[in-house]
C-alpha atoms as a PDB file:
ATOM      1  CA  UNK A   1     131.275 119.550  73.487  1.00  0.00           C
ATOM      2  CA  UNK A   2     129.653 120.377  76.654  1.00  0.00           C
ATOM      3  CA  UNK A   3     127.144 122.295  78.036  1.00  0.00           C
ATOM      4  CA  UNK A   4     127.965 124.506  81.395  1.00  0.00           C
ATOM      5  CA  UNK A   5     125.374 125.607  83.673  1.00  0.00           C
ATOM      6  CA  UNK A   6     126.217 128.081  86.238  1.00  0.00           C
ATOM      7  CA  UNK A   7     123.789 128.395  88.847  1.00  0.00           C
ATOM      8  CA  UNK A   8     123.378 127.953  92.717  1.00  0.00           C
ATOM      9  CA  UNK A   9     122.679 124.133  94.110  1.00  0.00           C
ATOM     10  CA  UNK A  10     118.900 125.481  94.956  1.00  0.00           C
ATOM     11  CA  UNK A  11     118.205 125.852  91.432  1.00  0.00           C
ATOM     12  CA  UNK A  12     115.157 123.485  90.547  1.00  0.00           C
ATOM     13  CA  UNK A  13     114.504 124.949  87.431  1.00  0.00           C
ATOM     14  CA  UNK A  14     117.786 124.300  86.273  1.00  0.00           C
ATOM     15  CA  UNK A  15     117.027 120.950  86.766  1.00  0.00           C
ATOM     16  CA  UNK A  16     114.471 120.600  83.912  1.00  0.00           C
ATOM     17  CA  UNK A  17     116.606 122.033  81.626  1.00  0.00           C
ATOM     18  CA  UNK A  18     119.210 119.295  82.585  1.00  0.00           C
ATOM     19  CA  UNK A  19     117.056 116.430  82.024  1.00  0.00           C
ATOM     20  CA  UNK A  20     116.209 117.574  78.484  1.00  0.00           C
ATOM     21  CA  UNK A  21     120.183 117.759  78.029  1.00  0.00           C
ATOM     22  CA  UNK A  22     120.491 114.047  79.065  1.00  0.00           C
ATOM     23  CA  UNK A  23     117.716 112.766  77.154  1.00  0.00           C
ATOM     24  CA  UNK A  24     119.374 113.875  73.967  1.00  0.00           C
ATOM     25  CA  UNK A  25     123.012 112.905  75.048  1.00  0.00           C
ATOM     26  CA  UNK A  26     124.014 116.378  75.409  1.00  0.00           C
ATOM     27  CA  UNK A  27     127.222 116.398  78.163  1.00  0.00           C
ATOM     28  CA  UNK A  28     126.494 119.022  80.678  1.00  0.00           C
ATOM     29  CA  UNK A  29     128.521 120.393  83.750  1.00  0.00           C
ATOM     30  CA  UNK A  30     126.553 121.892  86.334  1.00  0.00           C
ATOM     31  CA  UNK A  31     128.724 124.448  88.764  1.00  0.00           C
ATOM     32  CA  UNK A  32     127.896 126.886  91.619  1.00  0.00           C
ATOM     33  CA  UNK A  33     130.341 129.665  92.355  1.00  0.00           C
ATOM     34  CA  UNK A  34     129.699 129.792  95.490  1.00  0.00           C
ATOM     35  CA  UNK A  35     131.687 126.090  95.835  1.00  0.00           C
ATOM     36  CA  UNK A  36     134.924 127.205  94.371  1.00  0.00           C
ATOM     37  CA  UNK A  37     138.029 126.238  96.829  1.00  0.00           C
ATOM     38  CA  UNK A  38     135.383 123.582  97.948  1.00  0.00           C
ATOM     39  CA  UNK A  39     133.933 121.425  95.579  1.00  0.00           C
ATOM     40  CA  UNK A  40     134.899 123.347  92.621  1.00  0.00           C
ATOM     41  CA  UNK A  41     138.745 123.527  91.178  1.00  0.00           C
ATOM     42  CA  UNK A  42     139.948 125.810  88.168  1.00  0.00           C
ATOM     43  CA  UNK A  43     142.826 126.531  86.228  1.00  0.00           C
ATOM     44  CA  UNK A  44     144.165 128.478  83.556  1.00  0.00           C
ATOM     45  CA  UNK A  45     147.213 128.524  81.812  1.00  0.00           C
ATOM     46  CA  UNK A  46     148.528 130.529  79.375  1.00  0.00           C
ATOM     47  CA  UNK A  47     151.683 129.750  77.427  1.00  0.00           C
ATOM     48  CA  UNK A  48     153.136 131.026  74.179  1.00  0.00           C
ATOM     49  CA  UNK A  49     149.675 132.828  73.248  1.00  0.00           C
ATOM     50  CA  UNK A  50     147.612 130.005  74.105  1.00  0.00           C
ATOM     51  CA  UNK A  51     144.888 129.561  77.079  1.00  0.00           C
ATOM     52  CA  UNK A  52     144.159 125.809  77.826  1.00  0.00           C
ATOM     53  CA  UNK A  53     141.924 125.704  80.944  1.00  0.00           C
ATOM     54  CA  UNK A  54     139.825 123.228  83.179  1.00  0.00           C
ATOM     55  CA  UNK A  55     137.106 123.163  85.835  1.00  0.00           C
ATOM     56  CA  UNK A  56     136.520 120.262  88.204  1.00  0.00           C
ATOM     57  CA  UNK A  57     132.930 120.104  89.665  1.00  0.00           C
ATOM     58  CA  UNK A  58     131.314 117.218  91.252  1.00  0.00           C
ATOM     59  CA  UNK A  59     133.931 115.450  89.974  1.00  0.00           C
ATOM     60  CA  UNK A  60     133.491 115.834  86.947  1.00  0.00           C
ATOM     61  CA  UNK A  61     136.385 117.639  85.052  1.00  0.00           C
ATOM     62  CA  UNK A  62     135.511 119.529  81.748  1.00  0.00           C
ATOM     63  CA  UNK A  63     138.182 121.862  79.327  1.00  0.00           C
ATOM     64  CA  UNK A  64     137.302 125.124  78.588  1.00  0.00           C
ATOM     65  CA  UNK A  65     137.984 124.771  75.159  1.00  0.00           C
ATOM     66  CA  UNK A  66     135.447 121.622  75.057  1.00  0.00           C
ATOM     67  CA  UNK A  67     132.704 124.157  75.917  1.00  0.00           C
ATOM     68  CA  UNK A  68     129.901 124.745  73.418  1.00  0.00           C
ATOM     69  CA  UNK A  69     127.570 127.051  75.102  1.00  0.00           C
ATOM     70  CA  UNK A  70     127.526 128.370  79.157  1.00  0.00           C
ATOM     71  CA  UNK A  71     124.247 129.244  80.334  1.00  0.00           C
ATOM     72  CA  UNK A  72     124.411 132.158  83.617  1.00  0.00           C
ATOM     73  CA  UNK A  73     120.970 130.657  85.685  1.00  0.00           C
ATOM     74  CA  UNK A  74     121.085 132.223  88.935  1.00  0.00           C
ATOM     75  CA  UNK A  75     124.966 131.763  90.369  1.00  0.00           C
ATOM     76  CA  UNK A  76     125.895 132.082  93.940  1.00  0.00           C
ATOM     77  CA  UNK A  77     128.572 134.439  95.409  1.00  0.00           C
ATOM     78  CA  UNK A  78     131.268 132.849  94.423  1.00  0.00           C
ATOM     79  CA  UNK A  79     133.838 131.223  97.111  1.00  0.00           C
ATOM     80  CA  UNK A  80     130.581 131.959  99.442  1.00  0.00           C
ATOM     81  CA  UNK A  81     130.993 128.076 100.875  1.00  0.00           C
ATOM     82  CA  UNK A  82     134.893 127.956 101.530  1.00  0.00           C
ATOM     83  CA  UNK A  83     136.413 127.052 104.491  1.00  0.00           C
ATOM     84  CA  UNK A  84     137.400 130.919 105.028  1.00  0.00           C
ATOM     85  CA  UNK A  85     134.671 133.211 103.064  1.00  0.00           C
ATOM     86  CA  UNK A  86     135.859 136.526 102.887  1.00  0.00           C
ATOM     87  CA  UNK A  87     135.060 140.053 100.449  1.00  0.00           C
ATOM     88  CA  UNK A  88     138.523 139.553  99.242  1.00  0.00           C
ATOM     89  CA  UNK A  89     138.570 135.651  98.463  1.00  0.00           C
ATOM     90  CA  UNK A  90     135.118 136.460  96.512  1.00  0.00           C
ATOM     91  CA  UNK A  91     136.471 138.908  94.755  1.00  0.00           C
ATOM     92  CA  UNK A  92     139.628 136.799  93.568  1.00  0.00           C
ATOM     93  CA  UNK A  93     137.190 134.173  92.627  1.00  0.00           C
ATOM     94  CA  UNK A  94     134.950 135.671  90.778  1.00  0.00           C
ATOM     95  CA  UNK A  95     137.896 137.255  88.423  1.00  0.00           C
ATOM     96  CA  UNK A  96     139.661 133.923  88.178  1.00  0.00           C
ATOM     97  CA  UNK A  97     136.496 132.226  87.337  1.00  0.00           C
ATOM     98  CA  UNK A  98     134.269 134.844  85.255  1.00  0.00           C
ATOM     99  CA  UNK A  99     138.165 135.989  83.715  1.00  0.00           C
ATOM    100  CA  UNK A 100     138.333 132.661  82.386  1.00  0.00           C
ATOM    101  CA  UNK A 101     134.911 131.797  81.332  1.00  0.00           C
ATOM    102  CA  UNK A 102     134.575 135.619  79.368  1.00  0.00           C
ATOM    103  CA  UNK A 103     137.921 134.097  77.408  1.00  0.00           C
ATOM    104  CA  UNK A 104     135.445 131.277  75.872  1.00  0.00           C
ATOM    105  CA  UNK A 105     134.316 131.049  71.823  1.00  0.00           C
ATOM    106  CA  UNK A 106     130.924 130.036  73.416  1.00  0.00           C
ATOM    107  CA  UNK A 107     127.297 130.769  73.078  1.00  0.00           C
ATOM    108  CA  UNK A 108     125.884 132.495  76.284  1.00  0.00           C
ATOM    109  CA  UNK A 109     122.674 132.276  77.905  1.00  0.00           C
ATOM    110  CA  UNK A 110     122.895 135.312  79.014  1.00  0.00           C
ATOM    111  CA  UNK A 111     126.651 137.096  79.003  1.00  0.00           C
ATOM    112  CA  UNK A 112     127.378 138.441  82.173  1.00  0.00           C
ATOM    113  CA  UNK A 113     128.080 142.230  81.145  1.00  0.00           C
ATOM    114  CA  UNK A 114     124.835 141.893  79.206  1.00  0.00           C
ATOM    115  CA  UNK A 115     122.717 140.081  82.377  1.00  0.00           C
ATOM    116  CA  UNK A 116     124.454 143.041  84.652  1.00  0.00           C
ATOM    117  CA  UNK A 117     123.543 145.727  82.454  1.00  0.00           C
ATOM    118  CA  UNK A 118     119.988 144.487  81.780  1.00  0.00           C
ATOM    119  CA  UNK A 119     118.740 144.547  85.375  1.00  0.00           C
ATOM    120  CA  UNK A 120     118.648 148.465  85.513  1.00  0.00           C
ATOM    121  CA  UNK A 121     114.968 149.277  85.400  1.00  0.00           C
ATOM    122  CA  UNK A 122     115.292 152.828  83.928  1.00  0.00           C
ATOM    123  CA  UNK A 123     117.659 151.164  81.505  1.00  0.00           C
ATOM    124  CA  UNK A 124     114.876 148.578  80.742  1.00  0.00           C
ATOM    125  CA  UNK A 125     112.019 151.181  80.545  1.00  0.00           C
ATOM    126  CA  UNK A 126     114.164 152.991  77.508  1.00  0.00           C
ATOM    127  CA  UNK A 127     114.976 150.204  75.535  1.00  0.00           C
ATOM    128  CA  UNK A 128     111.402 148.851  75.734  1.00  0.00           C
ATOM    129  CA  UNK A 129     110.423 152.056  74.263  1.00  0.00           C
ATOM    130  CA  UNK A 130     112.701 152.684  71.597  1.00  0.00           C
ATOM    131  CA  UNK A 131     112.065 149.197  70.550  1.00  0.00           C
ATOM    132  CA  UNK A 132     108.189 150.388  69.998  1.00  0.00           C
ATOM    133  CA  UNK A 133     106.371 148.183  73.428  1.00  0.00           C
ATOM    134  CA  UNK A 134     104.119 150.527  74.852  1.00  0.00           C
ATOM    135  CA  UNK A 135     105.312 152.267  78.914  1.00  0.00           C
ATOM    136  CA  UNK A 136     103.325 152.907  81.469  1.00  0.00           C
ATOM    137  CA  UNK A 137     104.533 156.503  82.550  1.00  0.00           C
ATOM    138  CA  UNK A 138     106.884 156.421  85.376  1.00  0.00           C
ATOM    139  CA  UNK A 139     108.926 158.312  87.941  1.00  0.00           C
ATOM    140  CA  UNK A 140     111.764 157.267  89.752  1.00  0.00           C
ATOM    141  CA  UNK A 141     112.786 159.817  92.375  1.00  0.00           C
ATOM    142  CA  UNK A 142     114.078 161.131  95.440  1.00  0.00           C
ATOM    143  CA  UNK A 143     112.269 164.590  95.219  1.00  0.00           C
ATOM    144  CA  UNK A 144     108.660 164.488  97.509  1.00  0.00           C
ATOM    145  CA  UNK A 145     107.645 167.596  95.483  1.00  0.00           C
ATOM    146  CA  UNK A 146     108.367 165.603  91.884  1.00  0.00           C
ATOM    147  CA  UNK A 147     106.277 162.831  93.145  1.00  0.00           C
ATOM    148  CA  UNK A 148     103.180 164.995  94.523  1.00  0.00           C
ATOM    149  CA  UNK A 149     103.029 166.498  90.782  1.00  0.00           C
ATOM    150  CA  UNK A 150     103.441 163.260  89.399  1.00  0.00           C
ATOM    151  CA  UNK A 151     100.160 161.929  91.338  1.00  0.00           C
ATOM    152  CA  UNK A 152      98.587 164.991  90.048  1.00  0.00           C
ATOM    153  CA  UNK A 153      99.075 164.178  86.748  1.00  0.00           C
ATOM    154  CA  UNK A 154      98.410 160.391  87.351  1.00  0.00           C
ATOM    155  CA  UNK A 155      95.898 159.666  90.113  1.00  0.00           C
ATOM    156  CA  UNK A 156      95.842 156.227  89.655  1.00  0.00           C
ATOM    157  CA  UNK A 157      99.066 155.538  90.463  1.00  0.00           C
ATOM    158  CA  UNK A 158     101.241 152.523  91.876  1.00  0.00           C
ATOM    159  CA  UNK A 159     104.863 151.865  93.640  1.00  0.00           C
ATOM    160  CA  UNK A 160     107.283 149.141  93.212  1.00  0.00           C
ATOM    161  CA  UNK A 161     111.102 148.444  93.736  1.00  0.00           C
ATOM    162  CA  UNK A 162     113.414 149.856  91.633  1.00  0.00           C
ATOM    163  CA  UNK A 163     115.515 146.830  91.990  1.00  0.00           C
ATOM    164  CA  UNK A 164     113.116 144.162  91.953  1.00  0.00           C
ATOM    165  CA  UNK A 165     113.723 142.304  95.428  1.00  0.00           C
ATOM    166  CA  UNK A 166     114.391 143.166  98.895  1.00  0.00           C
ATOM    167  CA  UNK A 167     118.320 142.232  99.466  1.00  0.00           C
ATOM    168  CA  UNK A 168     117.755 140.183 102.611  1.00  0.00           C
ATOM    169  CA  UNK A 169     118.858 136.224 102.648  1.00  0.00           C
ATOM    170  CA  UNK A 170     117.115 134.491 101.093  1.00  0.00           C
ATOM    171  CA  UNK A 171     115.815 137.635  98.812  1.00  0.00           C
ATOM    172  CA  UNK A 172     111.946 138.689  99.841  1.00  0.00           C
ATOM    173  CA  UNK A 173     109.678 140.003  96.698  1.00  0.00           C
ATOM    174  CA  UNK A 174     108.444 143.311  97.925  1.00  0.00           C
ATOM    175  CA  UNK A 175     104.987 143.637  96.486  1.00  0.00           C
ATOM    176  CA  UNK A 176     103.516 146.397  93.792  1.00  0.00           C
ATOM    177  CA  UNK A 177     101.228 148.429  95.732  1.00  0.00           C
ATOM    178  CA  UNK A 178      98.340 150.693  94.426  1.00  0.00           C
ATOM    179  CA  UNK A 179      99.488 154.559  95.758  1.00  0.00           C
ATOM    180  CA  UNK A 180      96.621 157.384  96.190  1.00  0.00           C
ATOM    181  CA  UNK A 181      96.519 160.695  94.768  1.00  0.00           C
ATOM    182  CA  UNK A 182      96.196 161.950  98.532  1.00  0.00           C
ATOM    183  CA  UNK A 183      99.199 159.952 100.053  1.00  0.00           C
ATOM    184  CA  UNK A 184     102.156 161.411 101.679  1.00  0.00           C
ATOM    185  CA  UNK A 185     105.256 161.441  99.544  1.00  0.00           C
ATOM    186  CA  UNK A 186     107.494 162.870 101.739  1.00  0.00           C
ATOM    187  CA  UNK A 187     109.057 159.481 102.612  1.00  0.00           C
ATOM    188  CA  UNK A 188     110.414 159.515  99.284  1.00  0.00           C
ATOM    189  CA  UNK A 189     113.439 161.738 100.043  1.00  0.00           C
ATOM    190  CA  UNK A 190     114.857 158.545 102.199  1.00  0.00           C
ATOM    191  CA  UNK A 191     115.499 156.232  99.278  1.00  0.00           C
ATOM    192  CA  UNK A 192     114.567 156.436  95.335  1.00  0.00           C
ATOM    193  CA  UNK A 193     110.791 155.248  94.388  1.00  0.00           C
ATOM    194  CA  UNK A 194     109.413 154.349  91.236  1.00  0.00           C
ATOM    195  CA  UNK A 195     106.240 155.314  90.577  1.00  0.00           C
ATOM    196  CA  UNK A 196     103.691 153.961  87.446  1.00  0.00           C
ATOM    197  CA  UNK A 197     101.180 154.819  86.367  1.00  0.00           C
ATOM    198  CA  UNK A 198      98.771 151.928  87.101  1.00  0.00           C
ATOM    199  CA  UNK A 199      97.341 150.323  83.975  1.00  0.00           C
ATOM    200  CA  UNK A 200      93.359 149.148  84.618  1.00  0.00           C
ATOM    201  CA  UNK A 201      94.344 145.354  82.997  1.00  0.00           C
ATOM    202  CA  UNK A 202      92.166 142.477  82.570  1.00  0.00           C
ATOM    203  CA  UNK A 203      95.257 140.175  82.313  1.00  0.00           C
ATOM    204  CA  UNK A 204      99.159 139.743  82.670  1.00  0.00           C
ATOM    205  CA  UNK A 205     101.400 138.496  80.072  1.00  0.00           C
ATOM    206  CA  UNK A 206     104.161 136.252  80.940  1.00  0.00           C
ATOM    207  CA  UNK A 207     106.353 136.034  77.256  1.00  0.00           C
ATOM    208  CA  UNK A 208     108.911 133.755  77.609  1.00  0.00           C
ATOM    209  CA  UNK A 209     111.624 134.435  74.872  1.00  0.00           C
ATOM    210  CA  UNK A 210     114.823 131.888  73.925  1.00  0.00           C
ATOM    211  CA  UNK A 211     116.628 132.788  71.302  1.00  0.00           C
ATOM    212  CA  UNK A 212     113.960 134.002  68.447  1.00  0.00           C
ATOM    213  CA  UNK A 213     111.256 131.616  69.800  1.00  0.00           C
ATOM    214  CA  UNK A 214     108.340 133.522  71.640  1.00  0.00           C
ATOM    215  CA  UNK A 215     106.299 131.365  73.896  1.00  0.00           C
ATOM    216  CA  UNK A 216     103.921 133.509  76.208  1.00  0.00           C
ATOM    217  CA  UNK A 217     100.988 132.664  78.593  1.00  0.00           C
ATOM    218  CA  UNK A 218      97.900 134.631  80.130  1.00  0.00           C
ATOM    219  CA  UNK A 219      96.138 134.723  83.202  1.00  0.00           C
ATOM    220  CA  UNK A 220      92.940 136.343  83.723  1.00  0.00           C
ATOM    221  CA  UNK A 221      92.440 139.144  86.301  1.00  0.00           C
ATOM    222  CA  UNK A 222      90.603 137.804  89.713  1.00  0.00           C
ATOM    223  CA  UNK A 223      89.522 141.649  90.415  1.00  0.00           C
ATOM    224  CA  UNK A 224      90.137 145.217  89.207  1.00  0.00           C
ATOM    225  CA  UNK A 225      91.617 146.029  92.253  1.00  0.00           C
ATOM    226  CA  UNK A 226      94.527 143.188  91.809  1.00  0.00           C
ATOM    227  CA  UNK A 227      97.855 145.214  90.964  1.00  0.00           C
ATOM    228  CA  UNK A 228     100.833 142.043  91.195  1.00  0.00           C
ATOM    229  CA  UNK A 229      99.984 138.489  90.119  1.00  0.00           C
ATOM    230  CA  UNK A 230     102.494 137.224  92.155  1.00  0.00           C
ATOM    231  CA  UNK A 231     100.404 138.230  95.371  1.00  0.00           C
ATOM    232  CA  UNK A 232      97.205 137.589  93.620  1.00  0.00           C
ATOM    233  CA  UNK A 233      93.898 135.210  95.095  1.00  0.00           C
ATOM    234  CA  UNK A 234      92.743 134.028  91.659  1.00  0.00           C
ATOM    235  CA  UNK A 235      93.196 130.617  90.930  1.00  0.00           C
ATOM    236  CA  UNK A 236      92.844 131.717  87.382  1.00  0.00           C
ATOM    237  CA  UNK A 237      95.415 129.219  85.237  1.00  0.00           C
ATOM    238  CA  UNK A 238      98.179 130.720  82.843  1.00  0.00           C
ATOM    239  CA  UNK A 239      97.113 129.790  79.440  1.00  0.00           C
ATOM    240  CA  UNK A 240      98.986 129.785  76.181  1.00  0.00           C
ATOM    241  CA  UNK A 241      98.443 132.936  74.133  1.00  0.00           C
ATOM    242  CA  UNK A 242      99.295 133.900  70.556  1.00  0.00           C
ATOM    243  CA  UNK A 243     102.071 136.943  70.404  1.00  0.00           C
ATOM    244  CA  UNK A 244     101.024 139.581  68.010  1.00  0.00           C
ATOM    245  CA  UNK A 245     103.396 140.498  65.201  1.00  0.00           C
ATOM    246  CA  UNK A 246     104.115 144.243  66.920  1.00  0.00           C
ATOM    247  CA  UNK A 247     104.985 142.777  70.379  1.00  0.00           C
ATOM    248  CA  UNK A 248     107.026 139.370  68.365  1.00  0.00           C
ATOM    249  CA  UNK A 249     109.073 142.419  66.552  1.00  0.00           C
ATOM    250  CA  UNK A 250     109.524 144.398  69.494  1.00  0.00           C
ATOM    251  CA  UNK A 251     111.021 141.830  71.585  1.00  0.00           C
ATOM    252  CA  UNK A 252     113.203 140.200  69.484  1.00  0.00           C
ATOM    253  CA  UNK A 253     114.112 143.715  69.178  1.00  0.00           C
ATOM    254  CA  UNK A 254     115.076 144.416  72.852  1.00  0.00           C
ATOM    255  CA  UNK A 255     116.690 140.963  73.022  1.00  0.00           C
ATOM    256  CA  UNK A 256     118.733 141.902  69.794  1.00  0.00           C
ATOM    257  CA  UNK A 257     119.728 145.851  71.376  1.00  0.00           C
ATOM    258  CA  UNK A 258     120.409 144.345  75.240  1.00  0.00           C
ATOM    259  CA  UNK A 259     122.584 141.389  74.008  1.00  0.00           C
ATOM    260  CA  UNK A 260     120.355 138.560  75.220  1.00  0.00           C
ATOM    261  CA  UNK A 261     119.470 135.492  74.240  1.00  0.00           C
ATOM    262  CA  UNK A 262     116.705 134.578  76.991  1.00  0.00           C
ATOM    263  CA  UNK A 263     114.397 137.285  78.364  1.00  0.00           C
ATOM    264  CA  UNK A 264     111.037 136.620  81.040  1.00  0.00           C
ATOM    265  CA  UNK A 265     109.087 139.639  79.730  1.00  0.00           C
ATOM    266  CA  UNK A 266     105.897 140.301  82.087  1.00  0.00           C
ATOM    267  CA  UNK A 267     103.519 142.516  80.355  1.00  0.00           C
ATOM    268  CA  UNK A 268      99.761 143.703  81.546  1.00  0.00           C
ATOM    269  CA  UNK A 269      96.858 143.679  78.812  1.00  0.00           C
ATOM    270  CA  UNK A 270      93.920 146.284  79.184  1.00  0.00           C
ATOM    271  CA  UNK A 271      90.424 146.326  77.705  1.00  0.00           C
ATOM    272  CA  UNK A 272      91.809 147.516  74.451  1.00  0.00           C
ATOM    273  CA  UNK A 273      94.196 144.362  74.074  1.00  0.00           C
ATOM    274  CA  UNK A 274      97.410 145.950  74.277  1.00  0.00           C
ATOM    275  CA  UNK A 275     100.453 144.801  75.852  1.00  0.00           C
ATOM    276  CA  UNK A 276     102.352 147.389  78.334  1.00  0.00           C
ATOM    277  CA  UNK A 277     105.630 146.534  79.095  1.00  0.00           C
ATOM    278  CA  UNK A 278     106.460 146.318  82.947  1.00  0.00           C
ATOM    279  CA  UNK A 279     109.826 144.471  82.817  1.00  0.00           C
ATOM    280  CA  UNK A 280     112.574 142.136  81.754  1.00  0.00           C
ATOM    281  CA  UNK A 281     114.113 139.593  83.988  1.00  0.00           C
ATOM    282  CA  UNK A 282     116.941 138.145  82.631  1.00  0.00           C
ATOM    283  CA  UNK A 283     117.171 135.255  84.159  1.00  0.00           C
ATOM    284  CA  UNK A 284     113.296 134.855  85.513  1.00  0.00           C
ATOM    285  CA  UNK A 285     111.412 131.877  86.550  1.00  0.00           C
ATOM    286  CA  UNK A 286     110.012 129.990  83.701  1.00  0.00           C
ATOM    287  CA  UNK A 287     108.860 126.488  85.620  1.00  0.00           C
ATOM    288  CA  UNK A 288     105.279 127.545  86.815  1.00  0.00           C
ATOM    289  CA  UNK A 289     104.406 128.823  83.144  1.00  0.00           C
ATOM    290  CA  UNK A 290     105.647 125.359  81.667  1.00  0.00           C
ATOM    291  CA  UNK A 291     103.869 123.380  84.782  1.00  0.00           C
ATOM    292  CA  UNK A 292     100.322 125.480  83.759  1.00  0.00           C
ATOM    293  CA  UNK A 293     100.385 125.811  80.151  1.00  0.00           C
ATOM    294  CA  UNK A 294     102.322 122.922  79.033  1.00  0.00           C
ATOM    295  CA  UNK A 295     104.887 124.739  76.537  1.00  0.00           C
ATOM    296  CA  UNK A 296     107.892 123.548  76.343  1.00  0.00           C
ATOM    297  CA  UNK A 297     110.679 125.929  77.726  1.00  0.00           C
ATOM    298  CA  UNK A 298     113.027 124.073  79.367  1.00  0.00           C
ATOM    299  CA  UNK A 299     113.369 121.712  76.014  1.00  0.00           C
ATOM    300  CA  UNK A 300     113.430 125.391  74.208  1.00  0.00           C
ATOM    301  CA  UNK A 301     116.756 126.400  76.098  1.00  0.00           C
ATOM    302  CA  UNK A 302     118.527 122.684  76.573  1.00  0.00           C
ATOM    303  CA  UNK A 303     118.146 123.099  72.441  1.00  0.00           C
ATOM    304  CA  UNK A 304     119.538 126.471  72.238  1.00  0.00           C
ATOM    305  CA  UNK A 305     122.112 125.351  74.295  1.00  0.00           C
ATOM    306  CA  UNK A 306     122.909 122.413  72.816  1.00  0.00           C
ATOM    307  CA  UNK A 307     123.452 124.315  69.211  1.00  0.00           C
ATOM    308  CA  UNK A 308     127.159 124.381  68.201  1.00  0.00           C
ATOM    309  CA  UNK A 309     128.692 127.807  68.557  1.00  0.00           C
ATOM    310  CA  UNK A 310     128.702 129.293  65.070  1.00  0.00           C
ATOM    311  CA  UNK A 311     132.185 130.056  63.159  1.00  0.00           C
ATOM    312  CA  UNK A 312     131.241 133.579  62.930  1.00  0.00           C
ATOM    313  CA  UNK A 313     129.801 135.024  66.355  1.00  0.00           C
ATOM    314  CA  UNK A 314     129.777 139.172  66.461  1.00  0.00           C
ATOM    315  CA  UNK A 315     129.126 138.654  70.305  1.00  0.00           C
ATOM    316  CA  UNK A 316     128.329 136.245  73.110  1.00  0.00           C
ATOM    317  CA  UNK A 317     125.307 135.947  72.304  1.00  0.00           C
ATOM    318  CA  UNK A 318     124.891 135.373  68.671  1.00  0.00           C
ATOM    319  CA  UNK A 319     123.900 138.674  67.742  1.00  0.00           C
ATOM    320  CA  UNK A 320     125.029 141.600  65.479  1.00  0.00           C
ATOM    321  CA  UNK A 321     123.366 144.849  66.824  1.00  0.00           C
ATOM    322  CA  UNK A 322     125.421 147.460  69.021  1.00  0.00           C
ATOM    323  CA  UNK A 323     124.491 148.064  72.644  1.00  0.00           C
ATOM    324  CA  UNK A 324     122.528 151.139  73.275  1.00  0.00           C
END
């Protein structure tokens, strides 16, 4: 049985997760969307109420039936590299290809209604909630006068994407920025901002989660003043931390709700020790914490991967509760 990985060809991270497939004699089919008409093939046939399918990548030619688990990385547009990119021939792709894949009795890392549905920040902020992690308040709005009321309420306040990412190629990270009570919202009307309430935090979280297993890492604050630690000037390492039985039950309990089985959870910690929620990137970056801390991730997900797909599976990903 074999293990897919669906990602784009830049993917290094991938990479360590491939190695620990190898090493334990795990077959595993690496494919990029963005290659199909050139460099990847497909086909699916169905006859007398039977699907038998293949994919050809790199050569390498695999059954859809021989799959065991499929894990969704970061894939390119798919058909993005043929000889004749167009809207249309993505779109045809991407329903031949995902139309087949969705037709698997696999284990996903993550399923791709669930990974879709899971990027929605507001979405995010709810479930995070209702699964008892603690919120920073937050606005998201087009309204300058909702936003001047909010800073009233919230002085310290700062702004960030509600999608995460600039969309320019490649994709720039747009940094959180610290907002003042006396700043001029009225730009806000032009396109939807989140506002947060800024939490005063002495560290952020990184909690890596695959499957049930929790592995997260900390890294000090350089200065009060730092808001995103992806823009930040301490050299501070990320060091493993313990996860506290209220946070371990809350996440498995967002994984369990938003039909995932891998989640990069960043978190802040105040003076008080508690963990506020910020996000959940479905398919975030997980190489620097292993590189830092030493805890083994990528050998985390080639195992979870390499697990046979149980007889009885209520959904993609292995679990039972309903979507809310």
């Amino acid at each position: 049985m074999t293990v897919l990985i669906v990602t784009n060809e830049e993917d290094v991270t991938a990479d360590m997760v491939v190695v620990h497939l190898n090493a334990s004699g795990v077959p595993v089919v690496r494919l990029d969307p963005a290659d199909v008409t050139d460099g990847v093939a497909l086909s699916g046939e169905y006859v007398h109420g039977s699907f038998r399918g293949h994919l050809s990548s790199a050569g390498r030619l695999v059954s859809v039936s021989g799959l065991r688990s499929i894990w969704m990385r970061r894939p390119g547009a798919a058909a993005a590299r043929a000889a004749v990119p167009s809207a249309w021939l993505t779109q045809e792709a991407e329903q031949a290809l995902y139309g087949m894949l969705r037709g698997c009795d696999v284990r996903w890392m993550n399923h791709p209604d669930a990974a879709r549905r899971a990027r929605y920040k507001p979405w995010q902020l709810r479930l995070a909630q209702r699964c008892g992690l603690p919120v920073p308040a937050t606005l998201i709005t087009t309204f300058p006068q909702a936003a001047r009321e909010f800073a009233e309420r919230y002085p310290d306040l700062v702004v960030k994407p509600v999608s995460g990412a600039h969309p320019q190629d490649p994709p720039r990270a747009v940094p959180t920025s610290r907002v003042g009570p006396d700043a001029d919202f009225s730009a806000v009307a032009y396109g939807p901002t989140l506002l947060q309430r800024r939490v005063a935090k002495c560290a952020d979280i990184r909690l890596t989660a695959v499957g049930e297993q929790l592995l997260a890492a900390r890294k000090a604050t350089g200065a009060e003043t730092e808001v995103d630690v992806r823009f930040a000037a301490s050299d501070a390492p990320w060091c493993p931390v313990e996860v506290a039985p209220r946070v371990a039950e809350g996440v498995r309990a967002y994984l369990r709700d938003a039909e995932l089985a891998y989640g990069a959870f960043d978190f802040v910690e105040d003076a008080d020790g508690t963990w506020w929620f910020l996000e959940c990137n479905q398919s975030g970056q997980f190489g620097f914490i292993e590189v830092d801390t030493g805890q083994p991730i990528a050998r985390t997900i080639a195992e979870w991967l390499a697990q046979p797909a149980s007889e009885e599976q209520p959904h993609a990903n292995g679990a039972s509760a309903k979507v809310p």
